[in-house]
C-alpha atoms as a PDB file:
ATOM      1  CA  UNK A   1      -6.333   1.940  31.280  1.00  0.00           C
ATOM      2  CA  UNK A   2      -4.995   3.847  28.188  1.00  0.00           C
ATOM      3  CA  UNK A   3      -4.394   2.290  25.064  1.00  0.00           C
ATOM      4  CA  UNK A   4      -0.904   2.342  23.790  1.00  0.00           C
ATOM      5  CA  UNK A   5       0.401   1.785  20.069  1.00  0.00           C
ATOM      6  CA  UNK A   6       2.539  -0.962  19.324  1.00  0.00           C
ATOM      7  CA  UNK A   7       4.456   0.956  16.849  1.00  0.00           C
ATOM      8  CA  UNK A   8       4.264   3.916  15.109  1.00  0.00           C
ATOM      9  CA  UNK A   9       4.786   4.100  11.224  1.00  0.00           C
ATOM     10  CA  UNK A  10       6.520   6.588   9.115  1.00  0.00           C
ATOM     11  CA  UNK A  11       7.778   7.635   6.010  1.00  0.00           C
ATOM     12  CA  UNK A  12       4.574   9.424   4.475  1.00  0.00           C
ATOM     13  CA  UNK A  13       5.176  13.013   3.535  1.00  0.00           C
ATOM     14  CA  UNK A  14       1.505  13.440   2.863  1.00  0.00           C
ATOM     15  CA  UNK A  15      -1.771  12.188   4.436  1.00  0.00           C
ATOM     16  CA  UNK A  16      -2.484   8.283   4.642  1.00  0.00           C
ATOM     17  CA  UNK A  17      -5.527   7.938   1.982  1.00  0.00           C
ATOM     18  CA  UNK A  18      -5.937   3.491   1.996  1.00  0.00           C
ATOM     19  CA  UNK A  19      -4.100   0.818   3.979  1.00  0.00           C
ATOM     20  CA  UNK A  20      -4.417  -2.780   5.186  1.00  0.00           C
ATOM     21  CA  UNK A  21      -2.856  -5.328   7.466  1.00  0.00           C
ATOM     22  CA  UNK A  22      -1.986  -8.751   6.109  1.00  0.00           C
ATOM     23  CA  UNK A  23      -1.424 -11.095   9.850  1.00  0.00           C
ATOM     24  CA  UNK A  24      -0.105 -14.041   7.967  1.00  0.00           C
ATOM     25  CA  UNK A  25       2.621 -12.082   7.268  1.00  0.00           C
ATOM     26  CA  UNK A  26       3.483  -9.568   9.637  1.00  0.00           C
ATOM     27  CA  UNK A  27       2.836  -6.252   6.949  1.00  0.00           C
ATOM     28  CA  UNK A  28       1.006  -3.381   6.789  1.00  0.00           C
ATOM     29  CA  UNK A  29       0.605  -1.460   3.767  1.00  0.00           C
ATOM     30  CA  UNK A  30      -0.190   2.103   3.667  1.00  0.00           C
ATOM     31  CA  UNK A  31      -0.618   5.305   0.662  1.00  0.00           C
ATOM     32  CA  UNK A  32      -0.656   8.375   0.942  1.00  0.00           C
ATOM     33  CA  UNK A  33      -2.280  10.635  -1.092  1.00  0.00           C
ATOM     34  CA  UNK A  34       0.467  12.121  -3.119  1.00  0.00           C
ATOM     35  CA  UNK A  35       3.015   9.043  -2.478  1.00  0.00           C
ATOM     36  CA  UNK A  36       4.594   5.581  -3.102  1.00  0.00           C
ATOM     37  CA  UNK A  37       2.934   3.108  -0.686  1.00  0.00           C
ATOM     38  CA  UNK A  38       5.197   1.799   1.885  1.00  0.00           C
ATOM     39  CA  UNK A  39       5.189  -1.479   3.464  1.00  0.00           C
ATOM     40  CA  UNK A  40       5.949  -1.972   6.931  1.00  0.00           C
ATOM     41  CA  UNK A  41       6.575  -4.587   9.922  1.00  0.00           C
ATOM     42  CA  UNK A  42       3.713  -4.540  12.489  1.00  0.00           C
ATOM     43  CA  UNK A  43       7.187  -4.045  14.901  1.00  0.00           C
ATOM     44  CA  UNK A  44       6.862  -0.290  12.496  1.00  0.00           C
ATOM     45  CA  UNK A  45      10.437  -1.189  10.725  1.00  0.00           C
ATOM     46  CA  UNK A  46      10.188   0.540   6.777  1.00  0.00           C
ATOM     47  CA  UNK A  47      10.379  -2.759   4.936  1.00  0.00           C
ATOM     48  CA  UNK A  48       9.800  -1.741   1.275  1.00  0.00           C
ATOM     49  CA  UNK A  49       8.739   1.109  -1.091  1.00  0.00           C
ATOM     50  CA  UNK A  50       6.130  -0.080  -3.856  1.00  0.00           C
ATOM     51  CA  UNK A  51       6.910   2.437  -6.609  1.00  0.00           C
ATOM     52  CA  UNK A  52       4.029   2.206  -9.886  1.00  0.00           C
ATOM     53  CA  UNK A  53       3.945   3.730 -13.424  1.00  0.00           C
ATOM     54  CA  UNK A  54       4.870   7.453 -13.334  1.00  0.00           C
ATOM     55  CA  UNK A  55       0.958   8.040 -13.521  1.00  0.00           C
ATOM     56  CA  UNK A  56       0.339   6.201 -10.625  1.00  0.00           C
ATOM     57  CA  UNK A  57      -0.724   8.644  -8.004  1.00  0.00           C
ATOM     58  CA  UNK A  58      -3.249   8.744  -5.025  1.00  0.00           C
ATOM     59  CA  UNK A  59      -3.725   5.142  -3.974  1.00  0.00           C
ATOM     60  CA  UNK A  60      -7.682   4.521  -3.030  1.00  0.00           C
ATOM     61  CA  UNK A  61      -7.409   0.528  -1.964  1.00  0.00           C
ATOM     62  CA  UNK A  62      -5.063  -1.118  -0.775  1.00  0.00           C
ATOM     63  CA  UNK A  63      -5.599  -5.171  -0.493  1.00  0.00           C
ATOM     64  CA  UNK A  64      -2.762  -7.905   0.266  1.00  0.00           C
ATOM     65  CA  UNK A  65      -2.851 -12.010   0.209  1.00  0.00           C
ATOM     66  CA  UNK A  66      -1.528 -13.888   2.319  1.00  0.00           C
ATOM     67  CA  UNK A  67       0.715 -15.281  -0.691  1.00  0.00           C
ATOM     68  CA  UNK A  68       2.657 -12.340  -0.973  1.00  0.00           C
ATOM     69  CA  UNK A  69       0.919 -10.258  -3.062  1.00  0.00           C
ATOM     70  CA  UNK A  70      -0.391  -7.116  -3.323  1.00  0.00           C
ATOM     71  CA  UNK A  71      -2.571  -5.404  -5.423  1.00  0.00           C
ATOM     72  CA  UNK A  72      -3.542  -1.906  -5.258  1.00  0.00           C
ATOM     73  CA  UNK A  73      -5.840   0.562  -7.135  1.00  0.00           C
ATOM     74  CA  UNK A  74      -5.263   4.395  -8.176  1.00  0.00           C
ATOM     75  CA  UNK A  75      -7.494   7.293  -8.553  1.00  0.00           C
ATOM     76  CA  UNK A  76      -7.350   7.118 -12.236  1.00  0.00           C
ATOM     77  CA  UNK A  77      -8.516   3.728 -12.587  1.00  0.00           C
ATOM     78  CA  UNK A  78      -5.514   1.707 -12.874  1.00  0.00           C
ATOM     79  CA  UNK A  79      -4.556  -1.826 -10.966  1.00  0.00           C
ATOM     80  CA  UNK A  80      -0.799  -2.692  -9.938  1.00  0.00           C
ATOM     81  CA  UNK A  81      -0.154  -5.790  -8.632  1.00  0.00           C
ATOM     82  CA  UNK A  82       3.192  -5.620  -6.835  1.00  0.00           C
ATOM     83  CA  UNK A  83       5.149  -8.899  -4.832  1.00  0.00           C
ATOM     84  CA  UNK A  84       6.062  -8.047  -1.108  1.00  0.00           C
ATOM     85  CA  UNK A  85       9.371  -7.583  -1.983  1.00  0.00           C
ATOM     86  CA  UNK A  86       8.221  -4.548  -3.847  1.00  0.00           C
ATOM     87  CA  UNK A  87       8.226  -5.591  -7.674  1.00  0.00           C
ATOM     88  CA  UNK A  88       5.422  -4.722  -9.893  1.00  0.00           C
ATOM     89  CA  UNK A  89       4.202  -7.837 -11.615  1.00  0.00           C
ATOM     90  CA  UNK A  90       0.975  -6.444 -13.871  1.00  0.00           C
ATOM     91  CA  UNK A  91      -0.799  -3.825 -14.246  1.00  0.00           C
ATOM     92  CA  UNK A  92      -4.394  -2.704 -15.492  1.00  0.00           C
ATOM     93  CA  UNK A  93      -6.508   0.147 -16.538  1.00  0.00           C
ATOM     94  CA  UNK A  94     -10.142   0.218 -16.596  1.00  0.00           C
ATOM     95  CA  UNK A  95     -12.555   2.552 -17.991  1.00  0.00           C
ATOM     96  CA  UNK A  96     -14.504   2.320 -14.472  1.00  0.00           C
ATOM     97  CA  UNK A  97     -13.787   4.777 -11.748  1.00  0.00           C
ATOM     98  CA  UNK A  98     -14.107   3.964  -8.102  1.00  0.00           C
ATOM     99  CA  UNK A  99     -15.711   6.770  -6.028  1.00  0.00           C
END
């Protein structure tokens, strides 16, 4: 038996660097490395585009709650914290880096 994908994402132009899957909801959430993070159905239908700050680039984590938020973290040490229906609701820097 081969395993077959229940549905193929896209809209990345560059490589997927962080994503996660939120059941309760049906999402997944993806970056890429020089991108907007995209959230999708788990049927692969483009839901939403979560655009940050202009110096938001290269998304390292991705994490979602089951309450409809999501917050994400950036190379450079900032936080958004974006609603499923793809508005940013905070942000924060920190001095600390994430390796």
């Amino acid at each position: 038996d081969f395993a077959t994908p229940r549905a193929i994402l896209t809209g990345h132009d560059y490589e997927i660097t962080c994503a996660t899957i939120c059941a309760e909801l049906g999402l997944v959430i993806s970056g890429s490395k020089e991108g907007p993070c995209l959230i999708h159905s788990m049927n692969g239908d483009l839901l939403r585009t979560l655009e940050g700050p202009e110096n938001c680039l290269r998304p390292k984590l991705i994490q979602a709650s089951r309450e409809g938020h999501c917050v994400i973290y950036y190379e450079n040490g900032l936080f958004c914290v974006f609603s499923v229906n793809g508005r940013l609701q905070a942000t924060m820097e920190t001095d600390d880096k994430i390796k």
